[in-house]
PDB file of N, CA and C in Angstrom:
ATOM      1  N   UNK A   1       2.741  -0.873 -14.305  1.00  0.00           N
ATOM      2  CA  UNK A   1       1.659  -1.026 -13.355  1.00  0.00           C
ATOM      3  C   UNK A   1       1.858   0.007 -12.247  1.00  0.00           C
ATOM      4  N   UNK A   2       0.995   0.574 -11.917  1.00  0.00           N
ATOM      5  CA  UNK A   2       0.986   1.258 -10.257  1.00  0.00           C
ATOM      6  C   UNK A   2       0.905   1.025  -9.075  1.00  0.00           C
ATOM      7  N   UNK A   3       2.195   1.347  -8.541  1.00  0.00           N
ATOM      8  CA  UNK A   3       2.531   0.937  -7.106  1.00  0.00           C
ATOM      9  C   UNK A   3       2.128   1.940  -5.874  1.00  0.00           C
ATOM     10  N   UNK A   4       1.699   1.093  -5.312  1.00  0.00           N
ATOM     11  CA  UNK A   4       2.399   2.019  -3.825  1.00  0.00           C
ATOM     12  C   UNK A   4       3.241   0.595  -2.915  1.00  0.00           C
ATOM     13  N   UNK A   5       4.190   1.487  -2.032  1.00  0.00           N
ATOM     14  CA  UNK A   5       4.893   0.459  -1.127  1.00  0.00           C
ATOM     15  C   UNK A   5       4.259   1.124   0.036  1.00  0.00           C
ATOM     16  N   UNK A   6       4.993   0.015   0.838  1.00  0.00           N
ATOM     17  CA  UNK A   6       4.116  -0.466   1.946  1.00  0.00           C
ATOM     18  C   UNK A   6       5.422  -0.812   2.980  1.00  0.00           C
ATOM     19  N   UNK A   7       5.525  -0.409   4.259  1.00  0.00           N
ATOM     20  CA  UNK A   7       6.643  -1.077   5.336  1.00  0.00           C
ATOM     21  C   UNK A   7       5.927  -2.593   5.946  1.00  0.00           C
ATOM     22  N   UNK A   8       6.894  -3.152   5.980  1.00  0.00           N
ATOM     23  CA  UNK A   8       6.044  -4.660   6.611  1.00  0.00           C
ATOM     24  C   UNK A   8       6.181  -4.466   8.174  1.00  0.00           C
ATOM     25  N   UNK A   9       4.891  -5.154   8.269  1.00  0.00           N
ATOM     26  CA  UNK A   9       4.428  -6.445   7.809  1.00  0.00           C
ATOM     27  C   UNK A   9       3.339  -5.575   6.998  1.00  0.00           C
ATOM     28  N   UNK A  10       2.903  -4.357   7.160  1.00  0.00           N
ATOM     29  CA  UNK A  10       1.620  -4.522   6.747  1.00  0.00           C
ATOM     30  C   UNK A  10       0.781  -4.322   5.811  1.00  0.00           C
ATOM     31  N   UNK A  11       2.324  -4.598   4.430  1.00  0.00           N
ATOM     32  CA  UNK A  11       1.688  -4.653   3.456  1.00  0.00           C
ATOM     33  C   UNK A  11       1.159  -6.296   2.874  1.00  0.00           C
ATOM     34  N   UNK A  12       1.377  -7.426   4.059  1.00  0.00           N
ATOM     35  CA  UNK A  12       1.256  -8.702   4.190  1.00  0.00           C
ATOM     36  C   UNK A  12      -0.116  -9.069   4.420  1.00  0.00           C
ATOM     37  N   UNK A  13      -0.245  -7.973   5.418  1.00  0.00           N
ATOM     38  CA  UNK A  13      -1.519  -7.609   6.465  1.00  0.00           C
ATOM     39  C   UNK A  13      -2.359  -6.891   5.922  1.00  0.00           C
ATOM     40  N   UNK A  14      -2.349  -6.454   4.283  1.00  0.00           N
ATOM     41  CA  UNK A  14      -3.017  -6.300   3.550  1.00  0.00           C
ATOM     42  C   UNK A  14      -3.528  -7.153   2.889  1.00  0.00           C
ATOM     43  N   UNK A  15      -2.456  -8.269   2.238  1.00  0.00           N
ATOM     44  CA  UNK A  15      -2.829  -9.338   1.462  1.00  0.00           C
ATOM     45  C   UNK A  15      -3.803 -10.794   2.545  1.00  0.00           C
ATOM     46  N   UNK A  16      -3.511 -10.353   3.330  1.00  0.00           N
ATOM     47  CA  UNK A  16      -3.886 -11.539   4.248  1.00  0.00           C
ATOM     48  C   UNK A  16      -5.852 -10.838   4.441  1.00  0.00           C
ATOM     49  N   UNK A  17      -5.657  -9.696   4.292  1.00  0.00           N
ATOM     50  CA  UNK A  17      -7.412  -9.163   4.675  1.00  0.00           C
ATOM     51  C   UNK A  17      -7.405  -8.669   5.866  1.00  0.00           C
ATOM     52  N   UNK A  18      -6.008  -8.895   6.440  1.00  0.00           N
ATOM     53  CA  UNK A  18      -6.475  -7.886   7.788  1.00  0.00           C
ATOM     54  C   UNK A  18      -6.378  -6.477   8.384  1.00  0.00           C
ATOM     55  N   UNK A  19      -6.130  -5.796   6.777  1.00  0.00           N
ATOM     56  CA  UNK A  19      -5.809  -4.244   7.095  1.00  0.00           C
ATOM     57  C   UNK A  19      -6.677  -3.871   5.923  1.00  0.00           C
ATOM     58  N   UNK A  20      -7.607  -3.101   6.080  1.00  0.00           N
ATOM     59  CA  UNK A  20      -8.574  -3.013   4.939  1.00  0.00           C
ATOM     60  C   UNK A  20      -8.275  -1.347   4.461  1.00  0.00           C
ATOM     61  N   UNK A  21      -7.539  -0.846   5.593  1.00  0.00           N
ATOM     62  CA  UNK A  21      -7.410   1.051   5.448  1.00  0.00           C
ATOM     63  C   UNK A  21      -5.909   0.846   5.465  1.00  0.00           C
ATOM     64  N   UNK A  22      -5.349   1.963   4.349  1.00  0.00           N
ATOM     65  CA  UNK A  22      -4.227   2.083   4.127  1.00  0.00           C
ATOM     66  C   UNK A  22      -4.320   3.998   4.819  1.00  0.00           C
ATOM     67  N   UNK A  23      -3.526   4.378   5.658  1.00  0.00           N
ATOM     68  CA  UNK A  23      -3.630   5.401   6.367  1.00  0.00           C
ATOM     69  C   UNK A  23      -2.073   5.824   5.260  1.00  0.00           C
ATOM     70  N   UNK A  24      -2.548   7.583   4.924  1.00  0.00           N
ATOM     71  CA  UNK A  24      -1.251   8.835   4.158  1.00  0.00           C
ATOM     72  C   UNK A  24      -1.627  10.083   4.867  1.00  0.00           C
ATOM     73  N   UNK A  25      -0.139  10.692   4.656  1.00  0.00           N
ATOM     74  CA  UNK A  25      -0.825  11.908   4.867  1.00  0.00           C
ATOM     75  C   UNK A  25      -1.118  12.565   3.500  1.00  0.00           C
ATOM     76  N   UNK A  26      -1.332  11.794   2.389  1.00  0.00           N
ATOM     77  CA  UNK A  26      -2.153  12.736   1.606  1.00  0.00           C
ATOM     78  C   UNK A  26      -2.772  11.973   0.606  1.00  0.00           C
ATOM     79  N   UNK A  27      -3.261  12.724  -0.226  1.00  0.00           N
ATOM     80  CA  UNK A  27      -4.440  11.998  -1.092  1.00  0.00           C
ATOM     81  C   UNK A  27      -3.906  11.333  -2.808  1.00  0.00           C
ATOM     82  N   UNK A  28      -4.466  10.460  -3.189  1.00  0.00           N
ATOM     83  CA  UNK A  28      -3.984  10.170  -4.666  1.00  0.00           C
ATOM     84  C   UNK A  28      -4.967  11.464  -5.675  1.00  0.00           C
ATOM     85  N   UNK A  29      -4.401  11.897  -6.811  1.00  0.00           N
ATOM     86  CA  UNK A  29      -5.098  12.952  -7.503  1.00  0.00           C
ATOM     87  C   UNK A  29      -6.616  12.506  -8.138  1.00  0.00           C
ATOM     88  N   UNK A  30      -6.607  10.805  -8.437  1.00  0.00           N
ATOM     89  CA  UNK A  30      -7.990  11.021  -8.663  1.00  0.00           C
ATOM     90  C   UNK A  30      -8.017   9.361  -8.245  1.00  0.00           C
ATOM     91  N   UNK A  31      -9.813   9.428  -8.137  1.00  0.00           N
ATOM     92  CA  UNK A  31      -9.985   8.207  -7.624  1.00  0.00           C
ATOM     93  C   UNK A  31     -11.192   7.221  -8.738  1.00  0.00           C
ATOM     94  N   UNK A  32     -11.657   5.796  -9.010  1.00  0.00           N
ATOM     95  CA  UNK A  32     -11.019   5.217  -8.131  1.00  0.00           C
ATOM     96  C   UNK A  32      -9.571   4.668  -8.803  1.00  0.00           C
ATOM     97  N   UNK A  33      -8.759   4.243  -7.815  1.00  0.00           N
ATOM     98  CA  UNK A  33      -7.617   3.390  -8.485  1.00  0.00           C
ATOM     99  C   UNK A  33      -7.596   2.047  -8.735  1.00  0.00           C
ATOM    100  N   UNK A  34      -7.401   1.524  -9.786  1.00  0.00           N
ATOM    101  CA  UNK A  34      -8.215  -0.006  -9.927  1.00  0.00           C
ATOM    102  C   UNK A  34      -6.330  -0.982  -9.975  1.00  0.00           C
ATOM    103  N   UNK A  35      -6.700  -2.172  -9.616  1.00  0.00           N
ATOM    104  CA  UNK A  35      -5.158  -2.593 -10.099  1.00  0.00           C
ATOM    105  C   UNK A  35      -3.732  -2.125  -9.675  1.00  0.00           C
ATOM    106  N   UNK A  36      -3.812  -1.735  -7.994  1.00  0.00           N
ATOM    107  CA  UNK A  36      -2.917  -1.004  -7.690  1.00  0.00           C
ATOM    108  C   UNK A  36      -1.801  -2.041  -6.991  1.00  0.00           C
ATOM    109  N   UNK A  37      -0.880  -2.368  -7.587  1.00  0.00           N
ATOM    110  CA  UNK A  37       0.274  -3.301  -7.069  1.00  0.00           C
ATOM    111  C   UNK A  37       0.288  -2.900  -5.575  1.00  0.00           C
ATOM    112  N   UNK A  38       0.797  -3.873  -4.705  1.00  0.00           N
ATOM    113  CA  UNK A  38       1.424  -3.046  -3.134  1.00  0.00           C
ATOM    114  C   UNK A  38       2.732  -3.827  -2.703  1.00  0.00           C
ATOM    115  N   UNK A  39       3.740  -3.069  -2.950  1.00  0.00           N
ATOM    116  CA  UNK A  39       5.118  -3.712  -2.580  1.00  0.00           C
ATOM    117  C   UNK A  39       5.412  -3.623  -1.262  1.00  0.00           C
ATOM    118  N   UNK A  40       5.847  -4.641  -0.405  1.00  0.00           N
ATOM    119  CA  UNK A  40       6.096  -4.420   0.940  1.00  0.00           C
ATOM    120  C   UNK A  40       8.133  -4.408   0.725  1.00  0.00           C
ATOM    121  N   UNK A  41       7.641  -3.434   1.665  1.00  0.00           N
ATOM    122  CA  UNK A  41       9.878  -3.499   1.647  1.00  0.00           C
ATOM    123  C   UNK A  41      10.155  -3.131   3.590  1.00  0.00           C
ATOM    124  N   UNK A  42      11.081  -3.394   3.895  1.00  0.00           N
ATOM    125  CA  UNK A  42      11.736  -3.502   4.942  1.00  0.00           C
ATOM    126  C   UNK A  42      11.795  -2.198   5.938  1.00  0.00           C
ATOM    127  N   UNK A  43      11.757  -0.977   4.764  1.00  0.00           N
ATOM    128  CA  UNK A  43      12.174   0.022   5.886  1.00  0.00           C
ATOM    129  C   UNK A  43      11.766   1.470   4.996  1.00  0.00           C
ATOM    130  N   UNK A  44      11.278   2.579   6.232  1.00  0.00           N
ATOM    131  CA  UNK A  44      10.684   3.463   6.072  1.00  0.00           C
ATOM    132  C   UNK A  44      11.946   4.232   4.427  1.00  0.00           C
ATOM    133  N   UNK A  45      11.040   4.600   3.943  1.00  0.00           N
ATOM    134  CA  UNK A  45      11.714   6.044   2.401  1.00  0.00           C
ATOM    135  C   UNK A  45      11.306   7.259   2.731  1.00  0.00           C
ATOM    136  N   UNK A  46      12.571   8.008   2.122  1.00  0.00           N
ATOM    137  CA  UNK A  46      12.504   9.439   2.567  1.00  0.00           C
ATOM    138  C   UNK A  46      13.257   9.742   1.179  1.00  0.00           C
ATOM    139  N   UNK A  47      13.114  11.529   1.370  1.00  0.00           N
ATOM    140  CA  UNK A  47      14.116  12.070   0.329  1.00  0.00           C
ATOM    141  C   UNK A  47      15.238  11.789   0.560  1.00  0.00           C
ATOM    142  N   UNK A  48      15.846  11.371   1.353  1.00  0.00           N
ATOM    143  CA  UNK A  48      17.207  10.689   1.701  1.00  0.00           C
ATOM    144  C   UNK A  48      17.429   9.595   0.805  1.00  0.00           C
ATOM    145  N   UNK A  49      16.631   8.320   1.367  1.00  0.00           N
ATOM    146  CA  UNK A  49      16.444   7.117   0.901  1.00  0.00           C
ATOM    147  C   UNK A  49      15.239   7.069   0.039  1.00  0.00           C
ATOM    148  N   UNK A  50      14.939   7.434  -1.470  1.00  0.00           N
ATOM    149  CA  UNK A  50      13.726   7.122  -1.843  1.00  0.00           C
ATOM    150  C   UNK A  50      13.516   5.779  -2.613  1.00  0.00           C
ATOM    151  N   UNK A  51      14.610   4.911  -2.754  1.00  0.00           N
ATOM    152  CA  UNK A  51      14.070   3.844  -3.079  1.00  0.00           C
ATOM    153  C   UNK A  51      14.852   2.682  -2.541  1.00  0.00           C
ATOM    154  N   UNK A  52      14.052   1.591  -2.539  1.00  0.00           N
ATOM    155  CA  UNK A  52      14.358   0.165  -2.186  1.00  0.00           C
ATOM    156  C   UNK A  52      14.505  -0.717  -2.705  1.00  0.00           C
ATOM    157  N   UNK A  53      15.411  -1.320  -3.671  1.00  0.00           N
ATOM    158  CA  UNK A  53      15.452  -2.098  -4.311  1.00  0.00           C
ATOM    159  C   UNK A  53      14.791  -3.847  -4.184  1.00  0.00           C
ATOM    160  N   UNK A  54      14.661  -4.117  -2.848  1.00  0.00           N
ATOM    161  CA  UNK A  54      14.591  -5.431  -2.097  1.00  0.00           C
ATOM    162  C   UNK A  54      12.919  -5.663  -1.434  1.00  0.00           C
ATOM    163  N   UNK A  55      12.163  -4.719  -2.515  1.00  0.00           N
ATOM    164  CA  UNK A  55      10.686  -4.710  -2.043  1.00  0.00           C
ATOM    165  C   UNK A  55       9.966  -6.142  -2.606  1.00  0.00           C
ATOM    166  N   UNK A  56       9.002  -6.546  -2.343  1.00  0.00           N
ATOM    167  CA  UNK A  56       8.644  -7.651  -2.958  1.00  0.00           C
ATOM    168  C   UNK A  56       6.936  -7.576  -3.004  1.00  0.00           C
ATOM    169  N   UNK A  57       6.438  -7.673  -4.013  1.00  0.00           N
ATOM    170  CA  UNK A  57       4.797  -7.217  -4.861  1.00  0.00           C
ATOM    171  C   UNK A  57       3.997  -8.637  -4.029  1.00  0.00           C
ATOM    172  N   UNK A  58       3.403  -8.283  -2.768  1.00  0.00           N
ATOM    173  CA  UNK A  58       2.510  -8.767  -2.197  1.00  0.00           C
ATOM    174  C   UNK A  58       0.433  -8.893  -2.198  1.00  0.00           C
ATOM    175  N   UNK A  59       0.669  -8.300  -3.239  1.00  0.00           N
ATOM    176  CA  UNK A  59      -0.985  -8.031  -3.520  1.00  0.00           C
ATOM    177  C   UNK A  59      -1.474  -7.061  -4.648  1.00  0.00           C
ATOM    178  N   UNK A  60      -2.672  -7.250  -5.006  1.00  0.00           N
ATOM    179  CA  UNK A  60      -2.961  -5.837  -5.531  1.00  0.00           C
ATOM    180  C   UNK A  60      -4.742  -5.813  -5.480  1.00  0.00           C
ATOM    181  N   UNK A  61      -4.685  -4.376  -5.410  1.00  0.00           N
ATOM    182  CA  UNK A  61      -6.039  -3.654  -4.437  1.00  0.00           C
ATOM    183  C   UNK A  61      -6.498  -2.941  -5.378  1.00  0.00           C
ATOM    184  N   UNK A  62      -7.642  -2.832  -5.343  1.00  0.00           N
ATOM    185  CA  UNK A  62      -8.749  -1.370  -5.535  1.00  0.00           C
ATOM    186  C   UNK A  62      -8.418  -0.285  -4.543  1.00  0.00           C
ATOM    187  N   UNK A  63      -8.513   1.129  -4.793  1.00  0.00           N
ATOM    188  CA  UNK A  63      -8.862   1.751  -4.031  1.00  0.00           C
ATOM    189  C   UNK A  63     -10.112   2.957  -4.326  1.00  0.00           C
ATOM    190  N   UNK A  64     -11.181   2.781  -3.410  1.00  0.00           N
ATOM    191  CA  UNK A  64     -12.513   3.108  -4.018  1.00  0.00           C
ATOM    192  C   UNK A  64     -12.756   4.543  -3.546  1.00  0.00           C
ATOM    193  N   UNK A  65     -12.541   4.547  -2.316  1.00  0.00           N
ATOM    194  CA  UNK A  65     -12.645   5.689  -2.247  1.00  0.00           C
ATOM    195  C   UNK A  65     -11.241   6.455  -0.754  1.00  0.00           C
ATOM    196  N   UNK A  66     -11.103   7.771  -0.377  1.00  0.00           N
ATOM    197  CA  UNK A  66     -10.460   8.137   0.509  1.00  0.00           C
ATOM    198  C   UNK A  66     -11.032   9.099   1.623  1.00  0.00           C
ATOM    199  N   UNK A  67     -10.828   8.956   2.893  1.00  0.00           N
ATOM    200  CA  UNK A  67     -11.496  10.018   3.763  1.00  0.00           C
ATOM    201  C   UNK A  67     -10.795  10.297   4.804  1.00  0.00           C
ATOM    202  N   UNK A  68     -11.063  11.239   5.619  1.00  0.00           N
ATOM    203  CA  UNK A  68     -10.602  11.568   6.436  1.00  0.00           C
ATOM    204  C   UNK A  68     -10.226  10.588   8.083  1.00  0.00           C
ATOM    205  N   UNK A  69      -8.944  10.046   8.035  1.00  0.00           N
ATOM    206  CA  UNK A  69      -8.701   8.748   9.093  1.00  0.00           C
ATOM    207  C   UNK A  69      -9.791   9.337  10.561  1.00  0.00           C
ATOM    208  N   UNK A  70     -10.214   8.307  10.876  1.00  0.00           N
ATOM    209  CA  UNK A  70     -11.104   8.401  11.916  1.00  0.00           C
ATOM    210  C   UNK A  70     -10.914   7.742  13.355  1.00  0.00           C
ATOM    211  N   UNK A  71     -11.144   7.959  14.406  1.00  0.00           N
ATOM    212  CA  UNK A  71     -10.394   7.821  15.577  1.00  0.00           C
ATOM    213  C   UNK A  71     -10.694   5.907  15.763  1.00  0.00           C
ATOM    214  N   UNK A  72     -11.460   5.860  15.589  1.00  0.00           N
ATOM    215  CA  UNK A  72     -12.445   4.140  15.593  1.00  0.00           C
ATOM    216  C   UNK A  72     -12.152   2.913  14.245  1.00  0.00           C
ATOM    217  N   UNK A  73     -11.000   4.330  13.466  1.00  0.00           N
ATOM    218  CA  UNK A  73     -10.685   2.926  12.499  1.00  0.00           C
ATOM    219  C   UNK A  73      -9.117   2.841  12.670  1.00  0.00           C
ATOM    220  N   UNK A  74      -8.810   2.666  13.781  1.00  0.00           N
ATOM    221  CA  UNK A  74      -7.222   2.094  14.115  1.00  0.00           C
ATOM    222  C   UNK A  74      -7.104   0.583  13.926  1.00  0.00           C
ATOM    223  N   UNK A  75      -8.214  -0.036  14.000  1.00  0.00           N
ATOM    224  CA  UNK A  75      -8.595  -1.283  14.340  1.00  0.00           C
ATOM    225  C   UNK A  75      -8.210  -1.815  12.527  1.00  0.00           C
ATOM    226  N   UNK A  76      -9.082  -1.368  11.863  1.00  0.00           N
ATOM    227  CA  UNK A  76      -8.891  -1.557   9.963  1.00  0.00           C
ATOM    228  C   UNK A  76      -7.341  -0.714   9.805  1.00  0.00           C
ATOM    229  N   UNK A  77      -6.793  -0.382   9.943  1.00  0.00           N
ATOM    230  CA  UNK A  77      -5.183   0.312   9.787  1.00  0.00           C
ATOM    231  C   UNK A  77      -4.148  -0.244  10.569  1.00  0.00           C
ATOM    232  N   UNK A  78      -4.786  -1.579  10.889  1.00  0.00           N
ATOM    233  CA  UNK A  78      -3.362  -2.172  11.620  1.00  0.00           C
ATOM    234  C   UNK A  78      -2.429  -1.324  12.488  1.00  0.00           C
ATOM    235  N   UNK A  79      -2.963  -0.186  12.913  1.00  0.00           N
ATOM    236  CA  UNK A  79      -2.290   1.278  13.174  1.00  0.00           C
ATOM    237  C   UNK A  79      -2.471   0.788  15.065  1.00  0.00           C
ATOM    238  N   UNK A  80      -1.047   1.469  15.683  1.00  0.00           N
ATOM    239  CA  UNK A  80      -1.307   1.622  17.246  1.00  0.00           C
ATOM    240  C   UNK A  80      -1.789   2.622  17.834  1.00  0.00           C
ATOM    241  N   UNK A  81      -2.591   3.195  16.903  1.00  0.00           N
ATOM    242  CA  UNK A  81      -3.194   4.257  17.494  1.00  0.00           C
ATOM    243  C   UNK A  81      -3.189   5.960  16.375  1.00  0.00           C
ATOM    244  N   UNK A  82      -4.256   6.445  16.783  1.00  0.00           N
ATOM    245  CA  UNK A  82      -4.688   7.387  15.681  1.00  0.00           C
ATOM    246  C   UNK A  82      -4.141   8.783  16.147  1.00  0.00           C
ATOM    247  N   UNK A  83      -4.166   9.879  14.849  1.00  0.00           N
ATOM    248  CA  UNK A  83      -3.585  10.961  14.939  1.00  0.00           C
ATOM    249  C   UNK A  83      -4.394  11.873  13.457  1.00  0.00           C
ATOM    250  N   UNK A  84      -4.707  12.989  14.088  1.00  0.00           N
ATOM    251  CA  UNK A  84      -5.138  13.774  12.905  1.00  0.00           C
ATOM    252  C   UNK A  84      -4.628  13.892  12.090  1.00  0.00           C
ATOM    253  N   UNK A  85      -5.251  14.665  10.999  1.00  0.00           N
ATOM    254  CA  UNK A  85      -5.018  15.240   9.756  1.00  0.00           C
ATOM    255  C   UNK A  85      -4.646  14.114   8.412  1.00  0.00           C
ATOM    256  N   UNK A  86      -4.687  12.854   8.871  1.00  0.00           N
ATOM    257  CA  UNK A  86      -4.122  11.642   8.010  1.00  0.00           C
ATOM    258  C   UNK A  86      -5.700  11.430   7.392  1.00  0.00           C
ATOM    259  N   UNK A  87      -5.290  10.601   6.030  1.00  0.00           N
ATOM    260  CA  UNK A  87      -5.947  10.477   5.122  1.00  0.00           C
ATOM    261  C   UNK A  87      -6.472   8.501   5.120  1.00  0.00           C
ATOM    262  N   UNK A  88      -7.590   7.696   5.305  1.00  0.00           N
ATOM    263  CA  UNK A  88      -7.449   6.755   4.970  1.00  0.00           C
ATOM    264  C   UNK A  88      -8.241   6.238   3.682  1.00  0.00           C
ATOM    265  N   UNK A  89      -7.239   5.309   3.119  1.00  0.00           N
ATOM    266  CA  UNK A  89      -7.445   4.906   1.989  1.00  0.00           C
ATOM    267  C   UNK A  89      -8.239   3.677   2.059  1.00  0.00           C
ATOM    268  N   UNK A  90      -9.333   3.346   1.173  1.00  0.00           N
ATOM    269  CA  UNK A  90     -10.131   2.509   1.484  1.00  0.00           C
ATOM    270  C   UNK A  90     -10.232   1.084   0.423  1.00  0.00           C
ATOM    271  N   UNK A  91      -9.651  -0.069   1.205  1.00  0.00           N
ATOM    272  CA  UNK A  91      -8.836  -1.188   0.132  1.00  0.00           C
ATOM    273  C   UNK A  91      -9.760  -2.190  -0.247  1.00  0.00           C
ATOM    274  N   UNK A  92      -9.936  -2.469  -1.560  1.00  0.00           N
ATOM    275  CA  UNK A  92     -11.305  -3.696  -1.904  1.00  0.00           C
ATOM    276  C   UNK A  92     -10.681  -4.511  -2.801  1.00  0.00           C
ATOM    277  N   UNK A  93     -11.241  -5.146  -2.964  1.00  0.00           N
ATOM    278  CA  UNK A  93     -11.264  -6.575  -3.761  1.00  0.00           C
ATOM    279  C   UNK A  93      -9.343  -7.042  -3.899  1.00  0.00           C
ATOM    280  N   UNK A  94      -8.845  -7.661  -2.987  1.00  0.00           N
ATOM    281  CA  UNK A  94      -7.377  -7.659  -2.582  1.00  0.00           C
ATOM    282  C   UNK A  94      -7.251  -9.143  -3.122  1.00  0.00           C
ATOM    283  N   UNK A  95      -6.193  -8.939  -3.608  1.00  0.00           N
ATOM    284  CA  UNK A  95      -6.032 -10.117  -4.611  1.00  0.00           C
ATOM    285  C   UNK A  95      -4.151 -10.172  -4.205  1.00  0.00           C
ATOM    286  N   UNK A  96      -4.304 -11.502  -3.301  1.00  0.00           N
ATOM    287  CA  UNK A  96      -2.542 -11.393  -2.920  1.00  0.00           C
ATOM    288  C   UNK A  96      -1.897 -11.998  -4.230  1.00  0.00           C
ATOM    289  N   UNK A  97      -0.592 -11.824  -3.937  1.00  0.00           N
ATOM    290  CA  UNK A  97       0.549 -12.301  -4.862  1.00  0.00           C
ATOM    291  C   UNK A  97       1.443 -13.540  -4.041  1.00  0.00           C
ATOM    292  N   UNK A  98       1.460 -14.115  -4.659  1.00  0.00           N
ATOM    293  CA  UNK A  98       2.182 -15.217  -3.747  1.00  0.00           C
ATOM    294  C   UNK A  98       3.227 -15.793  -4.811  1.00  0.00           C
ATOM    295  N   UNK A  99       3.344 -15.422  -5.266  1.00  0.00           N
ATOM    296  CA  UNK A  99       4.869 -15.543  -6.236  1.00  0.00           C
ATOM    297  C   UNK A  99       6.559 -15.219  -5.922  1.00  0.00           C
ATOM    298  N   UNK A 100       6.171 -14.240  -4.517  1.00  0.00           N
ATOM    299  CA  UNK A 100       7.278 -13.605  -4.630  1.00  0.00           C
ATOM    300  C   UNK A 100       8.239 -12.514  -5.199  1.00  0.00           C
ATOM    301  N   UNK A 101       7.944 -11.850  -6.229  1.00  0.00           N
ATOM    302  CA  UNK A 101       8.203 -11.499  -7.205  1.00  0.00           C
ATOM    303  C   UNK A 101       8.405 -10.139  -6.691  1.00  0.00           C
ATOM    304  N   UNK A 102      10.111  -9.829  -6.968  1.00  0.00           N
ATOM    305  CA  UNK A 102      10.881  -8.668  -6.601  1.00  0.00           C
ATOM    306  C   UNK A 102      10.307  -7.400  -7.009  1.00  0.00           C
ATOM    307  N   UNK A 103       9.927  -6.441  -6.301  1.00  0.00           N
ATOM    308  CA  UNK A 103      10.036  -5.070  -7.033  1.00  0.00           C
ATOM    309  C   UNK A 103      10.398  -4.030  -6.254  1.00  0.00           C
ATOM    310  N   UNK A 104      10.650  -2.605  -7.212  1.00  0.00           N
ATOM    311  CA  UNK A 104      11.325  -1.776  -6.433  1.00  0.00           C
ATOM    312  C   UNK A 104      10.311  -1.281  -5.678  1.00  0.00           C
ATOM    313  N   UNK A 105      10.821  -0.256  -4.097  1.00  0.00           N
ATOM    314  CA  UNK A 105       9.672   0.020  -3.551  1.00  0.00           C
ATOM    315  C   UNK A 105      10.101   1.739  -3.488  1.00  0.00           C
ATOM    316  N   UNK A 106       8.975   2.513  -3.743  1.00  0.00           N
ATOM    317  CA  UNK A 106       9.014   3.685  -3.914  1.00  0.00           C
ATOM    318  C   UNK A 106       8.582   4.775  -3.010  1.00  0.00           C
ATOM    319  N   UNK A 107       8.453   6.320  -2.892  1.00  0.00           N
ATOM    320  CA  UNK A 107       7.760   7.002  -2.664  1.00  0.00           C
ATOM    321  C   UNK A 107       6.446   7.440  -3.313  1.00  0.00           C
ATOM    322  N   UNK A 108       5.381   7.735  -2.407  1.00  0.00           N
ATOM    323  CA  UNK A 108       3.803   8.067  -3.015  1.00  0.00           C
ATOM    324  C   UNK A 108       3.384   6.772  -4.133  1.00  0.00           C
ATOM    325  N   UNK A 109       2.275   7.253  -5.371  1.00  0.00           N
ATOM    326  CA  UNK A 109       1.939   6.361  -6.286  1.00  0.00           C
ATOM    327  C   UNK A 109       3.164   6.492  -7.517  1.00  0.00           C
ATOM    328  N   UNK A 110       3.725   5.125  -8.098  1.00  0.00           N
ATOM    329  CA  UNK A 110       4.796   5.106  -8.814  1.00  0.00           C
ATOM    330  C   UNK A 110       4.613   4.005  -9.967  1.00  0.00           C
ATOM    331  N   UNK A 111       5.079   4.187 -11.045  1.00  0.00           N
ATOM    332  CA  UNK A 111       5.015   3.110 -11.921  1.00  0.00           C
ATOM    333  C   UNK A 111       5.888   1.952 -11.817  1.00  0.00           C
ATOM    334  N   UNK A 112       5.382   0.998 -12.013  1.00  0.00           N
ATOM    335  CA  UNK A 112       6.537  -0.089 -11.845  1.00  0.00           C
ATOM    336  C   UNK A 112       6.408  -1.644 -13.334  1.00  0.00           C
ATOM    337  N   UNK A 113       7.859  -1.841 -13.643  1.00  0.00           N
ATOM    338  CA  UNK A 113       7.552  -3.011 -15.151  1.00  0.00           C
ATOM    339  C   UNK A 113       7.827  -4.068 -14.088  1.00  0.00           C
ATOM    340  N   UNK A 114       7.184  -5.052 -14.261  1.00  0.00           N
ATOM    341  CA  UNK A 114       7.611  -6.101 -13.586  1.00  0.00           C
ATOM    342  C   UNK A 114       7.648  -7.668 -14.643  1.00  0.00           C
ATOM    343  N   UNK A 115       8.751  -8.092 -14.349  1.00  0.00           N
ATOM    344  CA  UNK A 115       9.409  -9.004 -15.550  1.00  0.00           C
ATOM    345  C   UNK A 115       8.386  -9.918 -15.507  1.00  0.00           C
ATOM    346  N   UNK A 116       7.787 -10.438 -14.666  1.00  0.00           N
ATOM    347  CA  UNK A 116       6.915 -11.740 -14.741  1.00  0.00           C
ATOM    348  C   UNK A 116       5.255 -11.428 -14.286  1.00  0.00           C
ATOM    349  N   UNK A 117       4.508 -12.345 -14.695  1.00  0.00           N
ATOM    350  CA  UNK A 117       2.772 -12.512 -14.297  1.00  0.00           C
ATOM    351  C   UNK A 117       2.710 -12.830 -13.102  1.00  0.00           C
ATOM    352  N   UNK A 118       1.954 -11.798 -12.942  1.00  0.00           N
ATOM    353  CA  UNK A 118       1.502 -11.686 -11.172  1.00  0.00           C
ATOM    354  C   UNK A 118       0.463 -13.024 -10.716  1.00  0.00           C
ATOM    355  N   UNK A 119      -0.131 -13.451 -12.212  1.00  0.00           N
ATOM    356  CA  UNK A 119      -1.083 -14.534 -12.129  1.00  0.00           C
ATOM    357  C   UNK A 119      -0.646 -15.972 -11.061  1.00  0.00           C
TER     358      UNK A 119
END
């Protein structure tokens, strides 16, 4: 399945409906993305640190379309405030996970097997 991770809370604050824009600085190669897992994990990844073992699969989203982040949608990005050149991603039909269910958390879009039904 295809992931993106997420730093908490607000990949929670996705599942809950109250972050509808996922803000990157860059774009997925094609759109739309249907069925996109979202793992929330604890703490920012880098080429240093690119993965997290202790992420946990909190939802999964559409993403319909992407545009250019806009100064008036800080409010949908759970964000403290806006900054150019960022990309927001636009999140629909959010379907949380409430299972719990461990997964790794990655850099950019990533594949992920996950042992059990998200159902």
């Amino acid at each position: 399945m295809l992931a993106l991770s997420i730093v908490g809370p607000h990949g929670s604050n996705i599942a809950a409906g109250k972050k509808t824009l996922e803000v990157r600085s860059w774009r997925p190669e094609s759109l739309p993305i249907r069925d996109l897992l979202i793992v929330e994990n604890s703490r920012f990844l880098s080429s240093d640190n690119p993965i997290d073992f202790d992420g946990r699969a909190v939802a999964i989203v559409d993403v319909e379309e992407v545009h250019e982040w806009q100064p008036f949608e800080v409010e949908a990005a759970c964000s403290n405030g806006w900054e150019p050149g960022y990309w927001a991603w636009s999140l629909a039909n959010v379907r949380p996970v409430t299972k719990g269910i461990i997964a790794p958390a990655k850099r950019k879009l990533y594949e992920v097997e996950l042992a059990h039904d998200l159902a």
